[in-house]
PDB file of N, CA and C in Angstrom:
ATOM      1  N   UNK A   1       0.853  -1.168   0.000  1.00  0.00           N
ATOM      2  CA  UNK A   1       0.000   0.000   0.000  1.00  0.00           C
ATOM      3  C   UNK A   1       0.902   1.235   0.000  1.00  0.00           C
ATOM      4  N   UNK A   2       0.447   2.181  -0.872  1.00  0.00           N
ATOM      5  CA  UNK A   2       1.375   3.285  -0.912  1.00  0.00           C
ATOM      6  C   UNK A   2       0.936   4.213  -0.048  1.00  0.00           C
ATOM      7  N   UNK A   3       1.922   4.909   0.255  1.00  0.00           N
ATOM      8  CA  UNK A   3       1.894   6.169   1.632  1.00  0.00           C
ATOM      9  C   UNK A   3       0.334   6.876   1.272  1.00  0.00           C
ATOM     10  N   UNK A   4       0.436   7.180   0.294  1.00  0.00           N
ATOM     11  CA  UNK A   4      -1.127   8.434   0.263  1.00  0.00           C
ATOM     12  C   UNK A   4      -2.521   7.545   0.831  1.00  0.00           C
ATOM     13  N   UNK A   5      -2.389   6.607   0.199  1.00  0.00           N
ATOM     14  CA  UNK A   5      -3.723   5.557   0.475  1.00  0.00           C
ATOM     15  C   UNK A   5      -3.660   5.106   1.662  1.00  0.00           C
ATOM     16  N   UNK A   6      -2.360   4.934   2.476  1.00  0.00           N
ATOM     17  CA  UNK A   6      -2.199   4.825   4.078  1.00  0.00           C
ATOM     18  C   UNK A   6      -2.987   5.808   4.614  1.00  0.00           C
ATOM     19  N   UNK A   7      -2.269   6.958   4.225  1.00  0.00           N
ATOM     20  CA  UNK A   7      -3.103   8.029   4.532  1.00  0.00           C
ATOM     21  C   UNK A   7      -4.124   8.571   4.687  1.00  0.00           C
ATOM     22  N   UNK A   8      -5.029   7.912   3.202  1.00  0.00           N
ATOM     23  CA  UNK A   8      -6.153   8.166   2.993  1.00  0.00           C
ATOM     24  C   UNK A   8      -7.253   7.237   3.753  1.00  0.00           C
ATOM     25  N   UNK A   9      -6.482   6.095   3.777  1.00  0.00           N
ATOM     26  CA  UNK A   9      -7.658   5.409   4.737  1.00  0.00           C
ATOM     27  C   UNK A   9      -7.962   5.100   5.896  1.00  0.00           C
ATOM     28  N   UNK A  10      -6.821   5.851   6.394  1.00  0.00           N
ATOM     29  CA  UNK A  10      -6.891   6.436   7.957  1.00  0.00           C
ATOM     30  C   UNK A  10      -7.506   8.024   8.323  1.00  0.00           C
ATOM     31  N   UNK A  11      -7.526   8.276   7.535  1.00  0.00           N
ATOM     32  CA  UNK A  11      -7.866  10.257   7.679  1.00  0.00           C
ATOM     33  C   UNK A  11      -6.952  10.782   7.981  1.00  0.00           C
ATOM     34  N   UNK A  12      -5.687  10.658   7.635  1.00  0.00           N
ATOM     35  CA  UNK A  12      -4.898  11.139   8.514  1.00  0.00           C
ATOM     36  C   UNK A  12      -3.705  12.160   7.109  1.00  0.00           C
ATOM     37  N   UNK A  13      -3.432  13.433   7.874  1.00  0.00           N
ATOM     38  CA  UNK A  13      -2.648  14.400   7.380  1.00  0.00           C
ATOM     39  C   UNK A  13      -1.340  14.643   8.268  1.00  0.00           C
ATOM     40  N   UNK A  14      -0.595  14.121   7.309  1.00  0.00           N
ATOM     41  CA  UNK A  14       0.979  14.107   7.944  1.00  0.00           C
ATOM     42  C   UNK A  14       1.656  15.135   7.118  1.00  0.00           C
ATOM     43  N   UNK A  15       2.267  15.884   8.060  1.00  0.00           N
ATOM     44  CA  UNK A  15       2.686  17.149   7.587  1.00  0.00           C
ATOM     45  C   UNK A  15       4.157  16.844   8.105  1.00  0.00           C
ATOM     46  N   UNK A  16       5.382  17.709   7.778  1.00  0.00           N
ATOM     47  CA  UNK A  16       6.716  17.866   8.029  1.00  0.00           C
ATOM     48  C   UNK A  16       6.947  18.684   9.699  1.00  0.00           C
ATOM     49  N   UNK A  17       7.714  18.260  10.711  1.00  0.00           N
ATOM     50  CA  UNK A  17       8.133  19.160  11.857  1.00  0.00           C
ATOM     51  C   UNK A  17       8.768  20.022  11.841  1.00  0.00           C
ATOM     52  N   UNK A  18       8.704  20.852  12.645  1.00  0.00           N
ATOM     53  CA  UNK A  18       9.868  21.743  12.997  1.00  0.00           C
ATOM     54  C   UNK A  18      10.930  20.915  13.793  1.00  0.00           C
ATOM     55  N   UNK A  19      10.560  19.471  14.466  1.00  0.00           N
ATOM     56  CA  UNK A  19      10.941  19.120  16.292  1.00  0.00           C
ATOM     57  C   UNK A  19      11.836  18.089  15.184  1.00  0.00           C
ATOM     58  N   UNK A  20      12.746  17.746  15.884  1.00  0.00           N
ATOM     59  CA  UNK A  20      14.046  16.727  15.706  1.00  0.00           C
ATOM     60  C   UNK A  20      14.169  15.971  16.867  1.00  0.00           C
ATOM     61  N   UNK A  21      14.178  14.900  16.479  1.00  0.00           N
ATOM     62  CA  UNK A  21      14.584  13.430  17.479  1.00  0.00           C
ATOM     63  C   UNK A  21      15.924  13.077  17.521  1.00  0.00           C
ATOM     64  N   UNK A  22      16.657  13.003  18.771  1.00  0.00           N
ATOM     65  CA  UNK A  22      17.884  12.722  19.403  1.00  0.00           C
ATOM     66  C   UNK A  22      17.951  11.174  20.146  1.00  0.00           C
ATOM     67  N   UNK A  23      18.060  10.293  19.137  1.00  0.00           N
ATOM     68  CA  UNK A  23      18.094   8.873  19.115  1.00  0.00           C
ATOM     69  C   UNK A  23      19.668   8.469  19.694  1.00  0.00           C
ATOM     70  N   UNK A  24      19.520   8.081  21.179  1.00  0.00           N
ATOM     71  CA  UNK A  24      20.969   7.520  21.582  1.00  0.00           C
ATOM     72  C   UNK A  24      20.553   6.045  22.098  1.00  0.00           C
ATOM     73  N   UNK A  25      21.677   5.376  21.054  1.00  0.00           N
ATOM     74  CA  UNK A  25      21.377   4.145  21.238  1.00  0.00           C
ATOM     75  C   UNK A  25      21.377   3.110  22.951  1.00  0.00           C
ATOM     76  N   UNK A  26      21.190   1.859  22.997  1.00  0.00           N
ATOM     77  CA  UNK A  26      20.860   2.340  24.795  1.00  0.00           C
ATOM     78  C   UNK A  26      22.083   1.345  25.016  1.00  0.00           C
ATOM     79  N   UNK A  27      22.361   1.725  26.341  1.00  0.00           N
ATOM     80  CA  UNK A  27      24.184   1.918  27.366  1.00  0.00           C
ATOM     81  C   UNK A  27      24.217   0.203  27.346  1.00  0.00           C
ATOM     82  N   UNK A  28      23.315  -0.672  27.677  1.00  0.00           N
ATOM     83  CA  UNK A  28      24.039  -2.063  27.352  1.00  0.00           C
ATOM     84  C   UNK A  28      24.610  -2.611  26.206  1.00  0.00           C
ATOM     85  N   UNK A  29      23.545  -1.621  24.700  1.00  0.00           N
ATOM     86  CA  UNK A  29      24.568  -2.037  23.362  1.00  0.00           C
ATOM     87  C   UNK A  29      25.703  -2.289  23.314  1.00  0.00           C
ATOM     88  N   UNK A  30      26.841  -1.112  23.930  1.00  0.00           N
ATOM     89  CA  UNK A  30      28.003  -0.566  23.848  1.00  0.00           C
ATOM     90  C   UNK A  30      29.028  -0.860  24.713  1.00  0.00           C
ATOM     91  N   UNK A  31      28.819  -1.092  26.192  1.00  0.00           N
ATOM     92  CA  UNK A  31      29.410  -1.163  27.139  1.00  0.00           C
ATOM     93  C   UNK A  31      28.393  -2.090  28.420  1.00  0.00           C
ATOM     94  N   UNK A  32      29.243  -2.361  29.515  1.00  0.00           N
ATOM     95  CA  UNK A  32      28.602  -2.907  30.401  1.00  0.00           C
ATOM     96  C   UNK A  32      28.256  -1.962  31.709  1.00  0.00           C
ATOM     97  N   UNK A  33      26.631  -1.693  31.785  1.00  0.00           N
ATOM     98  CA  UNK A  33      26.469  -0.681  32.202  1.00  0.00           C
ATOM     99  C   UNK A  33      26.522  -0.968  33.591  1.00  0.00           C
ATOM    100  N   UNK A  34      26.959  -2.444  34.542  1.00  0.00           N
ATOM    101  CA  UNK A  34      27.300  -2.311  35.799  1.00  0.00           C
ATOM    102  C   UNK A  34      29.096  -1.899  35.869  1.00  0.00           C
ATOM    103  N   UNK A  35      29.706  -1.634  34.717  1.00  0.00           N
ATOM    104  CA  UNK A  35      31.116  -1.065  35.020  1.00  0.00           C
ATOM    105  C   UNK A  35      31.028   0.527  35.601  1.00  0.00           C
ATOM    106  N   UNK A  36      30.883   0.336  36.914  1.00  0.00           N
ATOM    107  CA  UNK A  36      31.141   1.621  37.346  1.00  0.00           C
ATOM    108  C   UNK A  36      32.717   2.457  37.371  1.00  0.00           C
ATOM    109  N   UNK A  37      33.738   2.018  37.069  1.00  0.00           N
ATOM    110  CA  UNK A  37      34.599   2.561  36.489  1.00  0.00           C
ATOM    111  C   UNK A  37      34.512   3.807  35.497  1.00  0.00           C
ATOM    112  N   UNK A  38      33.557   3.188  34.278  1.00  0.00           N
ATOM    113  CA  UNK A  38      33.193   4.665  33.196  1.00  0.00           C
ATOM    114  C   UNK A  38      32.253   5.248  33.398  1.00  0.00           C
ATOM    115  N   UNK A  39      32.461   6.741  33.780  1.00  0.00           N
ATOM    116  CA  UNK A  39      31.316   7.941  33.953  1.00  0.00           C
ATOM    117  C   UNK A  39      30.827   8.064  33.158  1.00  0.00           C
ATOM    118  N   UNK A  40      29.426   8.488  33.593  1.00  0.00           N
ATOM    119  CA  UNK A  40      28.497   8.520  32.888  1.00  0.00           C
ATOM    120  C   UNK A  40      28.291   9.640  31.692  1.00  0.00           C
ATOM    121  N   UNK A  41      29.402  10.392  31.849  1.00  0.00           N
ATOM    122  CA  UNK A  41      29.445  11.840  31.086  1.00  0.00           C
ATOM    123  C   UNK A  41      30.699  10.761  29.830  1.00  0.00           C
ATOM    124  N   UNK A  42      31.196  10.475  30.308  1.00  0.00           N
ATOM    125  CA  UNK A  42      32.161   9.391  28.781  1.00  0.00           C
ATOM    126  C   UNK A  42      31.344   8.341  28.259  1.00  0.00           C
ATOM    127  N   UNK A  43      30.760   7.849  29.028  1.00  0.00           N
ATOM    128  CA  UNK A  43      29.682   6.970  28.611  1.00  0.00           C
ATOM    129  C   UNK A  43      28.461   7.770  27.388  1.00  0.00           C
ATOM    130  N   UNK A  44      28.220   8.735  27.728  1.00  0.00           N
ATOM    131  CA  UNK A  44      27.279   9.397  26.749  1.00  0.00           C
ATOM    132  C   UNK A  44      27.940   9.925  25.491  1.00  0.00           C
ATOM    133  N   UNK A  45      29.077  10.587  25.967  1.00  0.00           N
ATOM    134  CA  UNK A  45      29.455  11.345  24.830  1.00  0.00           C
ATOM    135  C   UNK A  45      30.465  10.611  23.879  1.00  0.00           C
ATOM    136  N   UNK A  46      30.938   9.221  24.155  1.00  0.00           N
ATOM    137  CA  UNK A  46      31.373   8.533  22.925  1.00  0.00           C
ATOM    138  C   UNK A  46      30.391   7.542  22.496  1.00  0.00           C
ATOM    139  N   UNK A  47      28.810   7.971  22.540  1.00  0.00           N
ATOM    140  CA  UNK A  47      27.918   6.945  22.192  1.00  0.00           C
ATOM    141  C   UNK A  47      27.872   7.978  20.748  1.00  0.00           C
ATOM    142  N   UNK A  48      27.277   7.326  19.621  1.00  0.00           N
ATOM    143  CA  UNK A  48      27.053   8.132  18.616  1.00  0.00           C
ATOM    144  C   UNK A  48      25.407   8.849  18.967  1.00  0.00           C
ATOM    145  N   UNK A  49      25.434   9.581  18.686  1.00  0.00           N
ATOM    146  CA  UNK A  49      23.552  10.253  18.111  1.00  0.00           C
ATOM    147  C   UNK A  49      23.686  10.614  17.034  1.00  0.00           C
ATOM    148  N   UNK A  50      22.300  10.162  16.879  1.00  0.00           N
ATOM    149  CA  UNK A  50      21.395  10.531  15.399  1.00  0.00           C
ATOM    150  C   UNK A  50      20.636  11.181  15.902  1.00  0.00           C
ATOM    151  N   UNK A  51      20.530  12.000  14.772  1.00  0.00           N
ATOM    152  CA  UNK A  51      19.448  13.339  15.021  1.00  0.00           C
ATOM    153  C   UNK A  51      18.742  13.048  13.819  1.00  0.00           C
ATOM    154  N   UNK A  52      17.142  12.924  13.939  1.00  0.00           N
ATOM    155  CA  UNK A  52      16.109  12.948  12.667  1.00  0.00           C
ATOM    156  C   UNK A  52      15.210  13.693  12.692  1.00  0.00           C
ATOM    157  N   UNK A  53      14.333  13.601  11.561  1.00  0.00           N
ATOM    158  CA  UNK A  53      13.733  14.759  10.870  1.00  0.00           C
ATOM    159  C   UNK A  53      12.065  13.899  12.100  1.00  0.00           C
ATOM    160  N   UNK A  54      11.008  14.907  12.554  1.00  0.00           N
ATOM    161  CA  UNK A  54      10.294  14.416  13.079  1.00  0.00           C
ATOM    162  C   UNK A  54       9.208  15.029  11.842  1.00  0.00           C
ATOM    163  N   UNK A  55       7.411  14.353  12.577  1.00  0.00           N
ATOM    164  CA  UNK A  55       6.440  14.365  11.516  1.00  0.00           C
ATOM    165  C   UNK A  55       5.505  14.671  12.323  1.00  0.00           C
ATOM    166  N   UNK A  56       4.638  15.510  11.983  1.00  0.00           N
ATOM    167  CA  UNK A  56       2.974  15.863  12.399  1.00  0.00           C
ATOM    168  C   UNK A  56       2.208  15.005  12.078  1.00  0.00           C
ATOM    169  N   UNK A  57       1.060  14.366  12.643  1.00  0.00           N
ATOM    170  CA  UNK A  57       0.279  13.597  12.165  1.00  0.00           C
ATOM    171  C   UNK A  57      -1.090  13.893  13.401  1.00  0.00           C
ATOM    172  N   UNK A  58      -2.284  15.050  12.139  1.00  0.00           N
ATOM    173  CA  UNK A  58      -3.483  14.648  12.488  1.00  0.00           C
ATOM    174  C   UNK A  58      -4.239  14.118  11.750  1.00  0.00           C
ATOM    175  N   UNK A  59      -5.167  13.539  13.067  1.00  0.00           N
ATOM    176  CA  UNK A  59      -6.062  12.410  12.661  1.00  0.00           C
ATOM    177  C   UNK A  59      -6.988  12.030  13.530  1.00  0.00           C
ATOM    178  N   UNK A  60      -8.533  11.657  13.324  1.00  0.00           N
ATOM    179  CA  UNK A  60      -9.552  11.463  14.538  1.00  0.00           C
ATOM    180  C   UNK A  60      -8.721  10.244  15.426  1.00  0.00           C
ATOM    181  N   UNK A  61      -9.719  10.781  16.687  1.00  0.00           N
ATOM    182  CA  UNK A  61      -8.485   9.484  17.709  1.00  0.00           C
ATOM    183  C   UNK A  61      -9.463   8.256  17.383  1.00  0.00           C
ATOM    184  N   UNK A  62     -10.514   7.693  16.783  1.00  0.00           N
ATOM    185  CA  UNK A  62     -11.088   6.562  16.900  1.00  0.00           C
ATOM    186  C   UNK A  62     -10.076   5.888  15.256  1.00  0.00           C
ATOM    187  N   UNK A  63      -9.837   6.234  14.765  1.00  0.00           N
ATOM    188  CA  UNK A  63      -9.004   5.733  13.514  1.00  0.00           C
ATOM    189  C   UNK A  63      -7.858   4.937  14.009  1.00  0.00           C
ATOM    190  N   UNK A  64      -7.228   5.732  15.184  1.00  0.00           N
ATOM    191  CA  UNK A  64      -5.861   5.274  15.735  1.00  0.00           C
ATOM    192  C   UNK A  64      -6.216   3.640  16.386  1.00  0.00           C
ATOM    193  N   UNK A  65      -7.512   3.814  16.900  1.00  0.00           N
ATOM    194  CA  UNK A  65      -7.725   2.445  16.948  1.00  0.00           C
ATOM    195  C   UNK A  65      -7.724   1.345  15.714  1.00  0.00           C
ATOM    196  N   UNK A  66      -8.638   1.613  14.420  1.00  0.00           N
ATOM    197  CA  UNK A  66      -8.018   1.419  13.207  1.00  0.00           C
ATOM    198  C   UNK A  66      -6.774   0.643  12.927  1.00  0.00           C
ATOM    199  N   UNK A  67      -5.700   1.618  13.118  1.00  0.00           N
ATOM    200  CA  UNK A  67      -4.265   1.636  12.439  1.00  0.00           C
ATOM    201  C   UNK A  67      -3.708   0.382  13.604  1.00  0.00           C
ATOM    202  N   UNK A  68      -4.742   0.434  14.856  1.00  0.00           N
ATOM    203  CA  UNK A  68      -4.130  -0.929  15.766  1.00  0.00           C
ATOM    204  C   UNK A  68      -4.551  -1.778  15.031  1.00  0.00           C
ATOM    205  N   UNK A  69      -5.781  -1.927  14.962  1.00  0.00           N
ATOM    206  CA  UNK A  69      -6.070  -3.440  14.426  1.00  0.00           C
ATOM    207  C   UNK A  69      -5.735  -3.619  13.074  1.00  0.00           C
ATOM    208  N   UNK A  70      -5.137  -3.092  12.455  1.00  0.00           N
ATOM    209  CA  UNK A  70      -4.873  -3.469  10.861  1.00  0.00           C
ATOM    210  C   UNK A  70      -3.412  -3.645  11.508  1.00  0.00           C
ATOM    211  N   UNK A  71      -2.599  -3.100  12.178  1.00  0.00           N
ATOM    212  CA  UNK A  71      -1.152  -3.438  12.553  1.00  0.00           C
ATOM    213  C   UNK A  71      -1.043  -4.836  13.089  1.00  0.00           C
ATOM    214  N   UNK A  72      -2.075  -4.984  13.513  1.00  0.00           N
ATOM    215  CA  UNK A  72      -2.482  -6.382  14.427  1.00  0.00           C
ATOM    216  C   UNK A  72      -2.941  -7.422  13.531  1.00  0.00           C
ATOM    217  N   UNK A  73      -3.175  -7.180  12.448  1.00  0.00           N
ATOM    218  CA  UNK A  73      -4.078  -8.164  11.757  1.00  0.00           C
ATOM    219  C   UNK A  73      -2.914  -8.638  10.671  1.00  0.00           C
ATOM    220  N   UNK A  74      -1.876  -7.804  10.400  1.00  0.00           N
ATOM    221  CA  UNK A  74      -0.729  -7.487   9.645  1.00  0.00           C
ATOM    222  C   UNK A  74      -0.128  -8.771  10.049  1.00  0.00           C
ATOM    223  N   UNK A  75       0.514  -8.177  11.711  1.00  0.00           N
ATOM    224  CA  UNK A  75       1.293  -9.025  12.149  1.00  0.00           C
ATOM    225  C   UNK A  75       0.729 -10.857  12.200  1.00  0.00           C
ATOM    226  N   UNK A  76      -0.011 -10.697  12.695  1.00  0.00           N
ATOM    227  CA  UNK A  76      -0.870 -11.913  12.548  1.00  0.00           C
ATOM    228  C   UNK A  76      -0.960 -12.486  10.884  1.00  0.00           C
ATOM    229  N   UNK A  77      -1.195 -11.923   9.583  1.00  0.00           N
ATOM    230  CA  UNK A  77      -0.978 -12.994   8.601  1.00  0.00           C
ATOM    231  C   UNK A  77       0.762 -13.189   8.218  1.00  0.00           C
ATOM    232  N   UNK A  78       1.560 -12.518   9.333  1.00  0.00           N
ATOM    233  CA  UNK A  78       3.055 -13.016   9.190  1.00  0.00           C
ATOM    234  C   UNK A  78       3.035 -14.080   9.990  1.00  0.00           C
ATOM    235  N   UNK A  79       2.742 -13.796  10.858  1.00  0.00           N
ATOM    236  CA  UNK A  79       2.844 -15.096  11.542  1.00  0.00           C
ATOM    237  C   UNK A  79       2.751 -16.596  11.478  1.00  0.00           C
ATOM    238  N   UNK A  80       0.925 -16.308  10.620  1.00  0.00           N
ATOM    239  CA  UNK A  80      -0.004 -17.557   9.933  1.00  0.00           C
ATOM    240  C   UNK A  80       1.597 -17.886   8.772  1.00  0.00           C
ATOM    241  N   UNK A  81       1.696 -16.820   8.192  1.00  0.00           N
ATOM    242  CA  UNK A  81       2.816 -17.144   6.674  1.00  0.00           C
ATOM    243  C   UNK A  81       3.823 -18.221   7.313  1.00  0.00           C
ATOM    244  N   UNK A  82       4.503 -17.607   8.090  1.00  0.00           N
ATOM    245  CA  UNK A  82       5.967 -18.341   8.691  1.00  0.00           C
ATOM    246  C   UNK A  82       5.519 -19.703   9.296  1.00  0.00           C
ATOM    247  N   UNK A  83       3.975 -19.979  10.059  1.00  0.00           N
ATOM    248  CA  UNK A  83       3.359 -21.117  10.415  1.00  0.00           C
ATOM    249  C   UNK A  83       3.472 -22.151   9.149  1.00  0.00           C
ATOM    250  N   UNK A  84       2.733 -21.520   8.128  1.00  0.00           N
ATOM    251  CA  UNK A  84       2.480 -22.340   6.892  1.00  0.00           C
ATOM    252  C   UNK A  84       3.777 -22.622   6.353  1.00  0.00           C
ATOM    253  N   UNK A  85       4.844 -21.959   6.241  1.00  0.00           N
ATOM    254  CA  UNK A  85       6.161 -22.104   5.543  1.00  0.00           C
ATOM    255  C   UNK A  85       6.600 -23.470   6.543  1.00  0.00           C
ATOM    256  N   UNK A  86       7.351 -23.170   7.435  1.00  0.00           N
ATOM    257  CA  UNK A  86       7.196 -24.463   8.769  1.00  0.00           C
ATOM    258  C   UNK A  86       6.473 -25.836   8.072  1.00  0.00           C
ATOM    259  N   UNK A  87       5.473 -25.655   8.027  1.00  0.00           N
ATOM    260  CA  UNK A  87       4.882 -26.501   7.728  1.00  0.00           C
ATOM    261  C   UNK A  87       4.726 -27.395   6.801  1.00  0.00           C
ATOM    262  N   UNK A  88       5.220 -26.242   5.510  1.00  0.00           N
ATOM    263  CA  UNK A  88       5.394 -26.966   4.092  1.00  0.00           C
ATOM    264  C   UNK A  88       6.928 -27.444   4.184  1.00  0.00           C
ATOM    265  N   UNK A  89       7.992 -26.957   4.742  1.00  0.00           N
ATOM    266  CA  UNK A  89       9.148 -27.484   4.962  1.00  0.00           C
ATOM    267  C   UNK A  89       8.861 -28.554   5.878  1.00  0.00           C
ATOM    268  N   UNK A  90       8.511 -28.923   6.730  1.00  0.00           N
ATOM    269  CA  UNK A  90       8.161 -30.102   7.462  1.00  0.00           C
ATOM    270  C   UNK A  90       7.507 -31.459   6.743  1.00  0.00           C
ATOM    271  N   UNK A  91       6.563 -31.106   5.848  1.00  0.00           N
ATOM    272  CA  UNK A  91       5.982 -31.775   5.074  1.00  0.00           C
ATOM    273  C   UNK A  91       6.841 -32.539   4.011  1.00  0.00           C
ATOM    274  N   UNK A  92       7.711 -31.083   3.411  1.00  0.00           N
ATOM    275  CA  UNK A  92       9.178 -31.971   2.827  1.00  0.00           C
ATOM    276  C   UNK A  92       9.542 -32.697   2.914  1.00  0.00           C
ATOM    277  N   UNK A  93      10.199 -32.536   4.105  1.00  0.00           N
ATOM    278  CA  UNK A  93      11.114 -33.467   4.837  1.00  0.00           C
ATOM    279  C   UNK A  93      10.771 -34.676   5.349  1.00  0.00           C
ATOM    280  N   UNK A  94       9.709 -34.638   5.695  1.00  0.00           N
ATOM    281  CA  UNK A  94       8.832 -36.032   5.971  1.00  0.00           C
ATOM    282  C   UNK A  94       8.676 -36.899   4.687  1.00  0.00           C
ATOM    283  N   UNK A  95       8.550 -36.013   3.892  1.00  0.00           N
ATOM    284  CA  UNK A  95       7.862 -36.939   2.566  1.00  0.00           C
ATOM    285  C   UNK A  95      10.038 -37.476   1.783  1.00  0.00           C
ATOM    286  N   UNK A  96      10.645 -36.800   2.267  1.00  0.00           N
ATOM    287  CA  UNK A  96      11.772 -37.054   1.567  1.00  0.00           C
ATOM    288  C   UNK A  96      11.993 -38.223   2.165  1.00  0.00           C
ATOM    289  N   UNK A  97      12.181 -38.266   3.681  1.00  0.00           N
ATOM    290  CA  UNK A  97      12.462 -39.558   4.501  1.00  0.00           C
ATOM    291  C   UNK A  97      11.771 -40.636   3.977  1.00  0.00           C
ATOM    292  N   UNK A  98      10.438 -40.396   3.485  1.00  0.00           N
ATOM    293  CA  UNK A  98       9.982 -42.044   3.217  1.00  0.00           C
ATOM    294  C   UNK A  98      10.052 -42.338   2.106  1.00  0.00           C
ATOM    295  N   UNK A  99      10.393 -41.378   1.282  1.00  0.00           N
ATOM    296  CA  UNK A  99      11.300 -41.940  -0.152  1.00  0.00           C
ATOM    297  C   UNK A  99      12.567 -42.484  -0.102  1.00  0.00           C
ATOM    298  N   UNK A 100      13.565 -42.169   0.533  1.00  0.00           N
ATOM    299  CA  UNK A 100      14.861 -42.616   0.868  1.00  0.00           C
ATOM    300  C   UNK A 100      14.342 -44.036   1.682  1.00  0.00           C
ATOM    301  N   UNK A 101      13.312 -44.170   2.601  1.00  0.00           N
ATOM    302  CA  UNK A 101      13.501 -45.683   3.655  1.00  0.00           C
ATOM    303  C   UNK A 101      12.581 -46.359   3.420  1.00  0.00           C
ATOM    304  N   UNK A 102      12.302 -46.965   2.656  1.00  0.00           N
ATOM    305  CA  UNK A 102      10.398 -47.880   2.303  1.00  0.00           C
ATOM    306  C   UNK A 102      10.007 -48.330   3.327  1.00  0.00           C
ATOM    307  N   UNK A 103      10.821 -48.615   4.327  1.00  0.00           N
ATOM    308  CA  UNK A 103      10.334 -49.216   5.592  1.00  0.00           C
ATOM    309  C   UNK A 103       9.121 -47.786   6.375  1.00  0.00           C
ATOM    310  N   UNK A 104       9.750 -46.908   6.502  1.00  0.00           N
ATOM    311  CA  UNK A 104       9.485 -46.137   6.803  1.00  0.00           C
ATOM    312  C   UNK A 104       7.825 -45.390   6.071  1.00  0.00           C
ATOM    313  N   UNK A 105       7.763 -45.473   4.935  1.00  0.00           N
ATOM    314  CA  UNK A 105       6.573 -45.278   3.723  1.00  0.00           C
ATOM    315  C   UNK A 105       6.031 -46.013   4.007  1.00  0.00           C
ATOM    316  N   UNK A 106       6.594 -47.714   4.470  1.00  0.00           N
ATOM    317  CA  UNK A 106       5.552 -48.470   4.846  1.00  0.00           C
ATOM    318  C   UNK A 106       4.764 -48.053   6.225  1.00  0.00           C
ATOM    319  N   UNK A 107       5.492 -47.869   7.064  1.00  0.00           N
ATOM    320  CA  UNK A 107       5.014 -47.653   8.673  1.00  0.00           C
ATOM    321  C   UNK A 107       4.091 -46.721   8.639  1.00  0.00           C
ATOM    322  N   UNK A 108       4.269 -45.599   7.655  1.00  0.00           N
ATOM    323  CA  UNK A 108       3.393 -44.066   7.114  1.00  0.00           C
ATOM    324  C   UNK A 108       2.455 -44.644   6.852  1.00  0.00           C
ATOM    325  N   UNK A 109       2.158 -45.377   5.172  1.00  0.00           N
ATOM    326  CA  UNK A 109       0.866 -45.908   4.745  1.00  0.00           C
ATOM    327  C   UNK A 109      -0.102 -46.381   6.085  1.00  0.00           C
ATOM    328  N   UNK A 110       0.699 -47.049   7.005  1.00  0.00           N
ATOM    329  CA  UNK A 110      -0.125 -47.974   8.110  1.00  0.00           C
ATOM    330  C   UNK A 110      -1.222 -46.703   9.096  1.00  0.00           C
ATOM    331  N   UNK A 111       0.294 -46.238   9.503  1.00  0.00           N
ATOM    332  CA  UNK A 111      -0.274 -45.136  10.086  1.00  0.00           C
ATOM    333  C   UNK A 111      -1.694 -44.168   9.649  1.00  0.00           C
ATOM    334  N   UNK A 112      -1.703 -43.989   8.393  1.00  0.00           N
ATOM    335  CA  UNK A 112      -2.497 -43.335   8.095  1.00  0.00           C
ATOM    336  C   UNK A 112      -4.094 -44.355   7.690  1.00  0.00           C
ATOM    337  N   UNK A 113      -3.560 -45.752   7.016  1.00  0.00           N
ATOM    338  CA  UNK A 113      -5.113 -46.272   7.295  1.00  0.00           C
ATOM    339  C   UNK A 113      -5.458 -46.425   8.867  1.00  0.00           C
ATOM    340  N   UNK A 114      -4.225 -46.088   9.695  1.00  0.00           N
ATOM    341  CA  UNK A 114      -5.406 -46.233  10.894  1.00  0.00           C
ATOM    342  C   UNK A 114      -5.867 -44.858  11.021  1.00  0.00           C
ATOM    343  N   UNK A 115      -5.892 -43.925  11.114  1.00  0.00           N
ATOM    344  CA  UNK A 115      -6.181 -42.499  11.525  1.00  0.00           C
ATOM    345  C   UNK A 115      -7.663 -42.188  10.928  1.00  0.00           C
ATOM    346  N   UNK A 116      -7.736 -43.230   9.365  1.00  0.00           N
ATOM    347  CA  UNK A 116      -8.945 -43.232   8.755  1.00  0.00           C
ATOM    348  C   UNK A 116      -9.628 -43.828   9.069  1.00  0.00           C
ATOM    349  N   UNK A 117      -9.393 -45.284   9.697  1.00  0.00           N
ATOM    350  CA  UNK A 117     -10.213 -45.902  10.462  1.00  0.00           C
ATOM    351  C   UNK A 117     -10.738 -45.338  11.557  1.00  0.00           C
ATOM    352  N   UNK A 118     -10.067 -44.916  12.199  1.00  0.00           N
ATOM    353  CA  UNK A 118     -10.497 -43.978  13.811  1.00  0.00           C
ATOM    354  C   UNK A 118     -11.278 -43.101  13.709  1.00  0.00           C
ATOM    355  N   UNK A 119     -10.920 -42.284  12.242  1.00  0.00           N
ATOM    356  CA  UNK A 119     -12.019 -41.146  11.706  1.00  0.00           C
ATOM    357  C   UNK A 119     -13.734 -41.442  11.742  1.00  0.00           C
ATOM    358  N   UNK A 120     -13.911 -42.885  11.124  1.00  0.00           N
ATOM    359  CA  UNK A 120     -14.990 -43.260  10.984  1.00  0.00           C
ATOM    360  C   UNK A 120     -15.950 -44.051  12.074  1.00  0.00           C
TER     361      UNK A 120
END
């Protein structure tokens, strides 16, 4: 989905800031923050910062609920995806094993007329 239609189907008008964000990455990345040896003033000032551009964004507050559940619903068909992938790789691999061992294809076939039997 492209940015405008994000936009558009949230109601939402995102405009450019004046305000800048001072992103310092956090003190366990870098160092071990029970070394009380390094002050906390060296500790900050050989961390790098990024400074970025910030964004306005209005928009009715019942939409923001919206933008949850579509974020939520997002994450959730990644999830289902990576489930199903799993799954079809599993399926592989199963099906490779009982091509390589007939014993094994055999024990499968068995297995499965019973599961059909049980079904019924």
């Amino acid at each position: 989905m492209k940015e405008q239609e994000f936009f558009n189907k949230f109601d939402m008008r995102v405009e450019k800031s004046r305000r800048k964000l001072r992103r310092i990455p956090n003190m366990w990345q870098h160092s071990n923050a029970w070394n009380h040896t390094i002050s906390d003033q060296a500790m900050y000032t050989t961390m790098p910062i990024e400074e970025v551009d910030c964004v306005d964004i209005l928009m009715p507050a019942d939409r923001l609920q919206d933008i949850l559940a579509y974020i939520t619903d997002c994450e959730d068909s990644v999830i289902q995806h990576h489930a199903d992938r799993q799954l079809m790789y599993r399926y592989e691999q199963d099906r490779r094993v009982r091509l390589d061992n007939p014993a094994v294809e055999k024990a499968y076939q068995r297995y499965v007329t019973l599961l059909e039997l049980a079904r019924k």
